[in-house]
Protein backbone atom coordinates (compact mmCIF):
# COMPACT_ATOMS: atom_id res chain seq x y z
CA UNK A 1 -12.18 -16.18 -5.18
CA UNK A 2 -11.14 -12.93 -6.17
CA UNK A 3 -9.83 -11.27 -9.61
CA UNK A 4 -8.03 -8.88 -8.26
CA UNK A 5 -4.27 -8.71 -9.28
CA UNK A 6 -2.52 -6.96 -6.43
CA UNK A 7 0.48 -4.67 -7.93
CA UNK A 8 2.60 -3.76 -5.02
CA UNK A 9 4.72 -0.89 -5.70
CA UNK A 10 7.69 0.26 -3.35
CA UNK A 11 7.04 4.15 -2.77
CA UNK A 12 8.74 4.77 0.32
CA UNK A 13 10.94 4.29 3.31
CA UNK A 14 9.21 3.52 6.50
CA UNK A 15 11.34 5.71 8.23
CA UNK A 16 10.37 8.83 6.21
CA UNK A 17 6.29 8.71 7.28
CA UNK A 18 6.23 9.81 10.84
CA UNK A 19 3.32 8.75 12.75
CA UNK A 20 0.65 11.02 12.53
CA UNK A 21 1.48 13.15 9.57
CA UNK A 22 2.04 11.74 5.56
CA UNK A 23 4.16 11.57 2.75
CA UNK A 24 3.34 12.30 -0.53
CA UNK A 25 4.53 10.18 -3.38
CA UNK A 26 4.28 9.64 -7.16
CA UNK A 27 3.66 6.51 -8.54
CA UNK A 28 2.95 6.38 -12.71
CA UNK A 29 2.18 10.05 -12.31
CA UNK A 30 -0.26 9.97 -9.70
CA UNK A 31 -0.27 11.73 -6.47
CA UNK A 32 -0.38 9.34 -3.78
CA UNK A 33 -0.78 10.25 -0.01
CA UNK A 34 0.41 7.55 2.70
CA UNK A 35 -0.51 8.38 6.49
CA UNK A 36 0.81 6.69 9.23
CA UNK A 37 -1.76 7.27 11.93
CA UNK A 38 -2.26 5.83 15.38
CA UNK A 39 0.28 2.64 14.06
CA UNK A 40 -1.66 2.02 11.07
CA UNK A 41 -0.64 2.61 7.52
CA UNK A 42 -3.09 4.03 4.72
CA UNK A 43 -2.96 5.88 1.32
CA UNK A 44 -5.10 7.43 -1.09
CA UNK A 45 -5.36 9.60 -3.81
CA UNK A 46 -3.30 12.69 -2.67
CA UNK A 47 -5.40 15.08 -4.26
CA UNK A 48 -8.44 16.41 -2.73
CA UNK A 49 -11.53 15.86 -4.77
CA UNK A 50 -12.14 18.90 -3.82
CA UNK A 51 -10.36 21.34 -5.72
CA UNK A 52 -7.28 19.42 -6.07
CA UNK A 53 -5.62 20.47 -2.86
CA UNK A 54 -2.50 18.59 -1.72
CA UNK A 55 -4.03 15.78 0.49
CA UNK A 56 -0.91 14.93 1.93
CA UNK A 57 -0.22 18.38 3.65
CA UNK A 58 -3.03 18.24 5.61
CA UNK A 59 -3.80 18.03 9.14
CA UNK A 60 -3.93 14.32 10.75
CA UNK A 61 -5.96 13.40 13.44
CA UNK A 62 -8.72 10.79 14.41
CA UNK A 63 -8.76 8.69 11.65
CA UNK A 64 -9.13 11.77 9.45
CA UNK A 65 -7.33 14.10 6.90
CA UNK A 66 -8.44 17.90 6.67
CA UNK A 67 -7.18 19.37 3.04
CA UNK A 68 -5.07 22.50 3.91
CA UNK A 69 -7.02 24.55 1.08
CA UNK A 70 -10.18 24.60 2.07
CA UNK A 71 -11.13 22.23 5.02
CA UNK A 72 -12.76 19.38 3.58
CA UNK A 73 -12.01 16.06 5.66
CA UNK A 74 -12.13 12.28 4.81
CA UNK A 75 -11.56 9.49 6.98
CA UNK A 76 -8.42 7.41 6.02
CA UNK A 77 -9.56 3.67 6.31
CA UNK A 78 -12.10 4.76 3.18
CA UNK A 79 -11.59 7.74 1.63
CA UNK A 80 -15.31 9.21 2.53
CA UNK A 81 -16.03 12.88 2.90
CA UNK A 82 -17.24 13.56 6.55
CA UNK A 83 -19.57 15.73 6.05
CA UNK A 84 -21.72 14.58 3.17
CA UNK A 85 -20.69 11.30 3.70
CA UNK A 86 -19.71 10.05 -0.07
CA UNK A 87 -16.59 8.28 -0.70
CA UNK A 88 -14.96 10.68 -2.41
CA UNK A 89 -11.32 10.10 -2.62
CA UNK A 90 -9.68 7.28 -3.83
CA UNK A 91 -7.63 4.51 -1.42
CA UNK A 92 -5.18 1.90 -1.41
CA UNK A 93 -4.20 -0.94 0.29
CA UNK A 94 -0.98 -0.42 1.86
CA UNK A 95 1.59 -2.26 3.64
CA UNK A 96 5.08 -2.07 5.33
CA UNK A 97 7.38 -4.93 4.49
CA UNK A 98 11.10 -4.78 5.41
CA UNK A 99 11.06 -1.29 5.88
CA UNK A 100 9.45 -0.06 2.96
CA UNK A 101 5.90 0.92 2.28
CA UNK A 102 4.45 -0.16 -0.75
CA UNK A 103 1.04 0.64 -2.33
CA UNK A 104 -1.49 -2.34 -4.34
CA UNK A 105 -1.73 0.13 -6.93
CA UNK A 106 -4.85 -2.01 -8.38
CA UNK A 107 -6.51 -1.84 -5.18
């Protein structure tokens, strides 16, 4: 059995994450990116470990965000960096419920 308290927070309407791009959100003053790709939902920390980069601006596609500063990519489902392979950016668990998407911010 797990510890793990799930806190669900309500960040946004459905209807404002289009498929394939993201929304960036604030949630206790973090920066939050949630995708909706390929009918899936996922979020993660919306700045690039990078350089700090704004995570939800970038380019969607395959599974994958590209940071618009500088390039760097991580997959969605786990926040790795493609090319070296680390899990580098934080993620959520995220859900739509009743037309809202909310965000286990202990995740």
């Amino acid at each position: 059995m797990s510890d793990h308290v799930q806190n669900w927070v309500d960040v946004a309407a459905e209807e404002d994450c289009v498929e394939g791009h993201a929304v960036e959100v604030l949630v206790d003053g973090q920066v939050i990116a949630i995708f909706h790709e390929q009918g899936e939902w996922f979020a993660m920390d919306g700045m690039c470990a990078h350089q700090g980069g704004p995570i939800a601006q970038g380019h969607v596609a395959g599974g994958c965000v590209t940071c618009p500063w500088h390039g760097w990519q991580y997959e969605l489902s786990t926040g790795i960096q493609t090319i070296n392979r680390q899990p580098l950016q934080k993620t959520y668990a995220v859900r739509a419920c009743d037309g809202r998407i909310e965000v286990d911010m202990n995740s």
